[in-house]
Protein backbone atom coordinates (compact mmCIF):
# COMPACT_ATOMS: atom_id res chain seq x y z
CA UNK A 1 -12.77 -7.01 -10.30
CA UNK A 2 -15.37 -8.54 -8.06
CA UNK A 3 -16.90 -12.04 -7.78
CA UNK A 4 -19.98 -12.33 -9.68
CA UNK A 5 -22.74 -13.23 -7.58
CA UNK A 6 -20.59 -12.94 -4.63
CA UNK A 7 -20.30 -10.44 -1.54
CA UNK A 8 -17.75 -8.76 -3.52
CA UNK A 9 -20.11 -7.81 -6.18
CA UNK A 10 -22.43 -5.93 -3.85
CA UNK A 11 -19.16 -3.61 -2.27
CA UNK A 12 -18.19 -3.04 -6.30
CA UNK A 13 -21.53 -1.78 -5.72
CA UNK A 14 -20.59 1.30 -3.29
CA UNK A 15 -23.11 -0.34 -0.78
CA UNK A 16 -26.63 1.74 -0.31
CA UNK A 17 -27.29 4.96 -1.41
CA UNK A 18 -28.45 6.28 1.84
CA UNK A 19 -25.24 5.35 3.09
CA UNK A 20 -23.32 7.09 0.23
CA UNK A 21 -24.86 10.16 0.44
CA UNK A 22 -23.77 10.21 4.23
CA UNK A 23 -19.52 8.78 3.60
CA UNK A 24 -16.83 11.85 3.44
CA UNK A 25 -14.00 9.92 2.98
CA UNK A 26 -10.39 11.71 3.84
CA UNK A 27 -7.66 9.81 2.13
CA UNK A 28 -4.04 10.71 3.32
CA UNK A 29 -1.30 9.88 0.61
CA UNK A 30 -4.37 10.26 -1.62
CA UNK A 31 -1.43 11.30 -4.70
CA UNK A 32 0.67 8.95 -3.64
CA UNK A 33 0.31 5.25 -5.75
CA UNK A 34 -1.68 3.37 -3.83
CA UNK A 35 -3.92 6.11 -2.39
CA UNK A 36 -4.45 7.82 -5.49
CA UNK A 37 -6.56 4.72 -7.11
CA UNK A 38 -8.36 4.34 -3.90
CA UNK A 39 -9.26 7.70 -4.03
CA UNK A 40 -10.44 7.52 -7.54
CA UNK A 41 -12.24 4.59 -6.36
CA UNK A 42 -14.09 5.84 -3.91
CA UNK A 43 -15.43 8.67 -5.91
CA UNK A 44 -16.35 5.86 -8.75
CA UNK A 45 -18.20 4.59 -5.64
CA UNK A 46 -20.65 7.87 -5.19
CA UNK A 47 -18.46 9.01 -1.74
CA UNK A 48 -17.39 12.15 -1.59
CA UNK A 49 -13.47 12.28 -1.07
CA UNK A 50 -10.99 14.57 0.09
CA UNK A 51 -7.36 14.17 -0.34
CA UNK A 52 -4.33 14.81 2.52
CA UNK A 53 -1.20 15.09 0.89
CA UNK A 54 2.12 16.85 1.40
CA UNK A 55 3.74 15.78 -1.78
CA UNK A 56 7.10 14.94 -0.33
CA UNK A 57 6.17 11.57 -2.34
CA UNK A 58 3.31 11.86 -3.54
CA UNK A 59 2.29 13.65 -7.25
CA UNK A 60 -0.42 16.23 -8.27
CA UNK A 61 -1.11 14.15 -11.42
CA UNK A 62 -1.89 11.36 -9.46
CA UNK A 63 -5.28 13.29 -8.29
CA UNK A 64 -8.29 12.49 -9.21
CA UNK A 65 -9.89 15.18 -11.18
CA UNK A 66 -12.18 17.68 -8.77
CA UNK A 67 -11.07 16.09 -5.35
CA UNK A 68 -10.79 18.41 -2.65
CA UNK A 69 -7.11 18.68 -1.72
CA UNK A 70 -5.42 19.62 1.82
CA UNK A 71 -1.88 20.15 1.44
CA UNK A 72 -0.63 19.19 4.57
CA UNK A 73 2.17 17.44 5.90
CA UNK A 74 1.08 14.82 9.04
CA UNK A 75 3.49 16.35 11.36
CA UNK A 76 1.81 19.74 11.30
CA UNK A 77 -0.91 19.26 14.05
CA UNK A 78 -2.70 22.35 13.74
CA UNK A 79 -3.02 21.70 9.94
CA UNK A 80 -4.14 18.49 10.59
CA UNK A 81 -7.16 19.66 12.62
CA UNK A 82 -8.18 22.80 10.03
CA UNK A 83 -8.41 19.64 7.55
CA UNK A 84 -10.12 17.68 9.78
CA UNK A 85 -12.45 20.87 10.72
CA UNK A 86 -13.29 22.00 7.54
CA UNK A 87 -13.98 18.68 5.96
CA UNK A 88 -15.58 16.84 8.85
CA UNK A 89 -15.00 12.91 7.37
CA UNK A 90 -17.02 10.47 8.50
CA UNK A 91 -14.47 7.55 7.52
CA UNK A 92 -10.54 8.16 7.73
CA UNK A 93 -8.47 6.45 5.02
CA UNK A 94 -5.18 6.39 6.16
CA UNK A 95 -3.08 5.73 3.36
CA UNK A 96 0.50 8.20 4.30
CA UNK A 97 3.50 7.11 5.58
CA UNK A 98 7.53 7.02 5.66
CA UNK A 99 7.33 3.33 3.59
CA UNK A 100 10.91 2.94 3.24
CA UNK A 101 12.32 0.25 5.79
CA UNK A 102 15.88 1.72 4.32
CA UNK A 103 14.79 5.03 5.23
CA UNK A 104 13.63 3.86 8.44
CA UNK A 105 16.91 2.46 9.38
CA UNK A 106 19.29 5.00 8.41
CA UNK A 107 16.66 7.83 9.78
CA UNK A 108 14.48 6.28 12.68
CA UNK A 109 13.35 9.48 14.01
CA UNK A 110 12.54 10.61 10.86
CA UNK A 111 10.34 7.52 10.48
CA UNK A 112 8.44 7.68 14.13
CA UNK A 113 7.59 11.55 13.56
CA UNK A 114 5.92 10.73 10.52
CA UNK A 115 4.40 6.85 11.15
CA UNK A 116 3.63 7.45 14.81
CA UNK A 117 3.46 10.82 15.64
CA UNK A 118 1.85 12.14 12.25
CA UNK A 119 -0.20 9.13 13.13
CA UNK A 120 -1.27 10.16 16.31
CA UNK A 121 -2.67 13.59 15.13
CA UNK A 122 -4.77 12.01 12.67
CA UNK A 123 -6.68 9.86 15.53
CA UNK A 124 -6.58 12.47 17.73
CA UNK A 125 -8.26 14.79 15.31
CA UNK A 126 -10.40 11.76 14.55
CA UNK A 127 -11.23 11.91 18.00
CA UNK A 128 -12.35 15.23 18.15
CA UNK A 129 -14.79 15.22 14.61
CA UNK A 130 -16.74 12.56 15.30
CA UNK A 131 -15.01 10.18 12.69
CA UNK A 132 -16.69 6.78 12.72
CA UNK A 133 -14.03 4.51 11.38
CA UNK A 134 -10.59 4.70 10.65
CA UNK A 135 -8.90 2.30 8.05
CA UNK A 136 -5.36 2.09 7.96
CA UNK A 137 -2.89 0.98 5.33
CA UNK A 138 -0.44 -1.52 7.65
CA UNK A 139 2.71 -3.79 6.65
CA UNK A 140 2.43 -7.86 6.04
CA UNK A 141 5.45 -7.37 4.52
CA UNK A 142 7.35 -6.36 6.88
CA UNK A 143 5.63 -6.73 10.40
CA UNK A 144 5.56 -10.35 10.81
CA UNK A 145 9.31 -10.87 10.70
CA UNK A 146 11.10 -14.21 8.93
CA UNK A 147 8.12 -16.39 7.40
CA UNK A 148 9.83 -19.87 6.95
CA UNK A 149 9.94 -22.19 3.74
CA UNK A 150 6.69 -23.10 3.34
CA UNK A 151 4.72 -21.23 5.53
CA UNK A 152 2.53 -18.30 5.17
CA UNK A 153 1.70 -15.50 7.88
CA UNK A 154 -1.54 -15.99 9.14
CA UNK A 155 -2.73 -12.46 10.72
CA UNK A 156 -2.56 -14.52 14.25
CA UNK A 157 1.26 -14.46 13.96
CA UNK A 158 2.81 -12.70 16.93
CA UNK A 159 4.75 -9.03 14.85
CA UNK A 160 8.56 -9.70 14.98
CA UNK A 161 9.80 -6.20 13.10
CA UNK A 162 12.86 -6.31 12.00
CA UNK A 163 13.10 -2.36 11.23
CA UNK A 164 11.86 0.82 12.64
CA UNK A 165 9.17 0.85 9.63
CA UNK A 166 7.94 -2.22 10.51
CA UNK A 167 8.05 -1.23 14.54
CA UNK A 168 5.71 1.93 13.60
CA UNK A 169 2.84 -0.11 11.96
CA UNK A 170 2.84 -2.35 14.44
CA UNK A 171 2.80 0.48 17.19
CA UNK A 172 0.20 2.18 15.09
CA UNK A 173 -1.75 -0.97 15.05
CA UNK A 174 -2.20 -0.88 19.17
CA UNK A 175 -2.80 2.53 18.89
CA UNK A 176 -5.76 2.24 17.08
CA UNK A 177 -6.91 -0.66 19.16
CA UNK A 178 -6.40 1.71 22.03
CA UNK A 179 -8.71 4.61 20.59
CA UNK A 180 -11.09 1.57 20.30
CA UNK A 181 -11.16 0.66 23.57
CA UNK A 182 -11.23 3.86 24.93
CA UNK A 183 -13.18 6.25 22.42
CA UNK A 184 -15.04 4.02 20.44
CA UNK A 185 -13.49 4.30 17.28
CA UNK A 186 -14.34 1.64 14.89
CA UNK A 187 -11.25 0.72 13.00
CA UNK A 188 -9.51 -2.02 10.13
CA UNK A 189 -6.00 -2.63 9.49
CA UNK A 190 -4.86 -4.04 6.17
CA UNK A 191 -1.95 -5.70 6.02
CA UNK A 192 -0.26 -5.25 2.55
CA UNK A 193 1.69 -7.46 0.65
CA UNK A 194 4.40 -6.11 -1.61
CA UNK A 195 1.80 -3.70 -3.38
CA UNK A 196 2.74 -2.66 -7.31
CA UNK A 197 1.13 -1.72 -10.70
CA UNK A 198 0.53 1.71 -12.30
CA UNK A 199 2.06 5.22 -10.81
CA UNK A 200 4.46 3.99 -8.68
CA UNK A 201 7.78 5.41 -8.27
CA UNK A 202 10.21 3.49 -10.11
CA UNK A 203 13.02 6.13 -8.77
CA UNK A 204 12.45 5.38 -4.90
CA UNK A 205 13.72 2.57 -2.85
CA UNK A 206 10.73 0.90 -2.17
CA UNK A 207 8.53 -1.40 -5.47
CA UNK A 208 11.26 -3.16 -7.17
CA UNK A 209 8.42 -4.30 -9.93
CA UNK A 210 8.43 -0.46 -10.77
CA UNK A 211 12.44 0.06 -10.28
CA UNK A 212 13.27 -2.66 -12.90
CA UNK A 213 10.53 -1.50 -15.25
CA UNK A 214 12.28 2.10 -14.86
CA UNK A 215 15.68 0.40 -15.34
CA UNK A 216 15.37 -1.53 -18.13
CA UNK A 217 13.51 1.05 -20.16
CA UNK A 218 16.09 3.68 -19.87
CA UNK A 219 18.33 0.77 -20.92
CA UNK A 220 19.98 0.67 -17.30
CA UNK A 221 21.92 -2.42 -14.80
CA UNK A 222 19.51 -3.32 -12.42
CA UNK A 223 21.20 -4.39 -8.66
CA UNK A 224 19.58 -7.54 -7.29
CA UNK A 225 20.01 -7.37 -3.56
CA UNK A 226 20.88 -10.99 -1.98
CA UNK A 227 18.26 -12.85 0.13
CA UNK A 228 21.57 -14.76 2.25
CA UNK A 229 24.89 -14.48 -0.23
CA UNK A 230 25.21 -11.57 -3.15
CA UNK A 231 24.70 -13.58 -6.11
CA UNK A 232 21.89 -15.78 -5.19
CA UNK A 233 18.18 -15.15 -6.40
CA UNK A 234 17.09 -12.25 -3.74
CA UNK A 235 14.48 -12.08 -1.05
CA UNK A 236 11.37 -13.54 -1.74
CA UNK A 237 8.02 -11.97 -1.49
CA UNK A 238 4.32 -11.50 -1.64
CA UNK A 239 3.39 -9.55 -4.38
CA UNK A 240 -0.16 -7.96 -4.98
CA UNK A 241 -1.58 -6.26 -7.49
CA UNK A 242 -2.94 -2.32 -6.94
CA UNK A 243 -5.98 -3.01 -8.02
CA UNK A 244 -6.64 -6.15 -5.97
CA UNK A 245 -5.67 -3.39 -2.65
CA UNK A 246 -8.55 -1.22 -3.77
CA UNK A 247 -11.05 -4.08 -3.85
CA UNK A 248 -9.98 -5.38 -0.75
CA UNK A 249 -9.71 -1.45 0.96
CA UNK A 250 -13.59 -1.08 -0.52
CA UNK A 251 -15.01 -4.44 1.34
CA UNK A 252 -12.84 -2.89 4.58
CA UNK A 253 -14.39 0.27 4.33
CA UNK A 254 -18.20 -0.93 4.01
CA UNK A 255 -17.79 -4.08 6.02
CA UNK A 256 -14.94 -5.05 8.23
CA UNK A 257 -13.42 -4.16 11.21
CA UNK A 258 -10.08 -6.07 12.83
CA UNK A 259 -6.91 -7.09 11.28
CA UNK A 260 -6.68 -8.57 7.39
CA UNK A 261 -4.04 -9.49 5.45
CA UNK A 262 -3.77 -8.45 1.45
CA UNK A 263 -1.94 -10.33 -0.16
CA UNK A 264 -1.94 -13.42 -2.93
CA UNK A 265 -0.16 -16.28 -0.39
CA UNK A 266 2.40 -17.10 -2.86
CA UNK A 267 5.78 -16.20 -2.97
CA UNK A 268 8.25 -14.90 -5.73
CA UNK A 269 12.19 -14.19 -5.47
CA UNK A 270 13.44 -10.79 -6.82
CA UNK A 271 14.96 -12.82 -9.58
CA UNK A 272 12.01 -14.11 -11.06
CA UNK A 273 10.19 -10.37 -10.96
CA UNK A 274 13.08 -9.55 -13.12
CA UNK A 275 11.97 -12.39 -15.07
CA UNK A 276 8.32 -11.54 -15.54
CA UNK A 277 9.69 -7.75 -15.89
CA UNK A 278 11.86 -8.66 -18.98
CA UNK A 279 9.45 -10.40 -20.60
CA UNK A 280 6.71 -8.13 -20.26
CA UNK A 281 9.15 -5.77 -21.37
CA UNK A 282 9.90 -8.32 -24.58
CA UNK A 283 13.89 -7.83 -23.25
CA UNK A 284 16.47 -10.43 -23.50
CA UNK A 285 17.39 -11.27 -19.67
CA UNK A 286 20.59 -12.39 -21.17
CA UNK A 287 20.88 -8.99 -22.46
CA UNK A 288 20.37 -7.39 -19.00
CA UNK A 289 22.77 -6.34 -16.80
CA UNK A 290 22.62 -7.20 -13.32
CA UNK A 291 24.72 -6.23 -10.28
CA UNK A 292 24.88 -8.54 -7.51
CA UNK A 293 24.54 -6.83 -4.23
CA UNK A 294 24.31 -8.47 -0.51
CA UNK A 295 21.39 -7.91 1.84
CA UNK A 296 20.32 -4.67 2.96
CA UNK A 297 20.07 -3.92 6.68
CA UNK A 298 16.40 -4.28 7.42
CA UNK A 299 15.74 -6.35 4.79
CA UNK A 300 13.87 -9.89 5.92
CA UNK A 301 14.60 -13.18 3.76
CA UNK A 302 10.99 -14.40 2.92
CA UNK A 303 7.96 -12.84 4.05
CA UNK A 304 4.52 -14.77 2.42
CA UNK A 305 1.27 -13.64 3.77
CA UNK A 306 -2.24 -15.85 4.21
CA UNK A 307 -5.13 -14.20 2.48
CA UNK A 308 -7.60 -16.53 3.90
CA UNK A 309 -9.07 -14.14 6.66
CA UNK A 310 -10.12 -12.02 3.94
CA UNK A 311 -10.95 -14.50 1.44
CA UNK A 312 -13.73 -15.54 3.92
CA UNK A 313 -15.53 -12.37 3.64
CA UNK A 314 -15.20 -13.02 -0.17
CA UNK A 315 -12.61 -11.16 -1.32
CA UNK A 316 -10.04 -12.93 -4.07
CA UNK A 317 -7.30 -11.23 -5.73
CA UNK A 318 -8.03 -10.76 -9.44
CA UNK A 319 -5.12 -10.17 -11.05
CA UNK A 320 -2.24 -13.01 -11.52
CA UNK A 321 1.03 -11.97 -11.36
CA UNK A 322 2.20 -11.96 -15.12
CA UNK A 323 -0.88 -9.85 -15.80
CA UNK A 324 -0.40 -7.34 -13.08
CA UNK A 325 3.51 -7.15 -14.72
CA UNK A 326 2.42 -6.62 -18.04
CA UNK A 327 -0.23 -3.52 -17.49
CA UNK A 328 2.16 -2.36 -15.62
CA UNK A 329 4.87 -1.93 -17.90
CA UNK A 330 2.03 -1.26 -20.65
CA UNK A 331 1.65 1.77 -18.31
CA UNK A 332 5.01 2.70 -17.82
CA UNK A 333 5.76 1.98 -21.79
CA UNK A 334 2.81 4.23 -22.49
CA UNK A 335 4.29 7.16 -19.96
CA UNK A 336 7.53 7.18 -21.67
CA UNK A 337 6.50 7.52 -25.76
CA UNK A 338 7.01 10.17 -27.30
CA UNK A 339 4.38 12.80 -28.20
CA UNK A 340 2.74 12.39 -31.39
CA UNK A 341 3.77 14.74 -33.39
């Protein structure tokens, strides 16, 4: 997935072995979608990895086989620090989190206990075992607020959230600059675009990639939520492959330090991922139904990101959209045959 030649092929690389041999990586949300292949990656890599998980979202199968596993749920402080304690990471991961700006508007407490406060044990734990760096899975998504027609956020752009969600990152964000300032922490903060591909949920609200894969599959309507007025062709947004995030979370981890965006810098409407769905699928979008729906409270009307911060230090994302679409309905296809036999 790197860039032959390039700075990308020497992360691919796992960086020295003297520094392997010293990385203890904790991943939280490590069986969750996207941490689950960064954990996996990491080990690929030569680090040893532990996993953080309370598996409110996340799924055992989603482990990587032999990881060390801490069942705990952020909120729990004291379990927090036994992890932390018996473990003693040198890098933090931070992958967890409430990710459902629905969630987070219906439920805002819910959403700060887990984002902010679950968030705040972690560095303070971090704090107290030494951890070196902390890299933490943040929002482009949602954090930078309306991105208009023909514009792309640029990691400069002041955060304008629009939902609690988006609030936390952001909060988390200063946070960490804080513990910087103060303790010393080193730290990175990735900005994701709309993140799909293989094991995630297509049941939950958030990864509508994976919801219409679900849908159509089981031979379901799919609802198409309106960017402005029900009927039109939905919010648009930045969608990036999984395995593109892992690449870019790998160069973070070895290299980086600050604020990147990850994310592809073009922008598709919900309508058109139905497209690319369908015909990975080989469905007739004729043949599909859909139910209009209007905008959901939270919800922003185009949100683009710039990758160019990140494509300096010589990152690229890989995978073009109709390719990430169709492994990912390979996947899900190849989840839902029946046993042989």
């Amino acid at each position: 997935m790197g860039i032959p030649g390039g700075r990308m092929a020497q992360v691919s690389r796992g960086g020295s072995p003297e520094r392997k041999e010293r990385m203890r990586v904790l991943v939280t949300g490590g069986a969750g979608f996207i941490g689950s292949h960064i954990a996996e990656d990491l080990l690929r890599r030569g680090l040893e990895v532990a996993v953080l998980d309370n598996f409110a979202t996340g799924k055992r199968e989603n482990l990587p086989q032999g990881v060390r596993l801490y069942e705990v749920d952020l909120r729990d402080k004291e379990g927090v620090h036994r992890a932390f304690k018996d473990f003693r990471p040198t890098h933090l991961s931070h992958q967890a989190a409430q990710a459902s700006v629905k969630v987070s508007v219906e439920d805002p407490y819910l959403d700060f206990s887990i984002n902010l406060l679950g968030g705040l044990h972690l560095l303070e734990a971090a704090r107290s075992f030494g951890v070196e760096k902390v890299l933490f899975a943040s929002t482009g998504g949602a954090l930078y607020g309306e991105v208009p027609e023909g514009e792309r956020a640029s990691e400069d752009w002041p955060p304008k959230p629009k939902s609690p969600y988006a609030a936390s990152k952001a909060s988390f964000e200063h946070y960490l600059s804080v513990y910087g300032q103060n303790y010393g922490l080193k730290w990175v903060s990735l900005r994701y675009g709309n993140v799909y591909g293989p094991r995630q949920d297509p049941h939950g609200e958030a990864g509508v990639v994976a919801i219409f894969i679900g849908r159509l599959l089981e031979g379901k309507p799919v609802t198409l939520y309106a960017r402005k007025t029900q009927g039109d062709e939905g919010c648009v947004r930045d969608y990036i492959y999984v395995q593109d995030v892992v690449e870019a979370h790998a160069l973070a981890l070895f290299e980086l330090e600050g604020v990147y965006n990850v994310g592809t810098g073009e922008g598709r409407t919900t309508q058109e991922v139905l497209r690319a769905v369908a015909k990975a699928l080989g469905k007739d979008q004729k043949g599909i139904e859909v139910h209009p729906a209007p905008p959901r409270s939270g919800d922003l009307e185009r949100s683009v990101l710039s990758p160019a911060r990140l494509m300096e230090k010589g990152w690229r994302p890989q995978v073009a959209f109709e390719e990430g679409v169709a492994r990912t309905a390979a996947w899900f296809k190849g989840r839902s045959a029946p046993s042989p036999g």
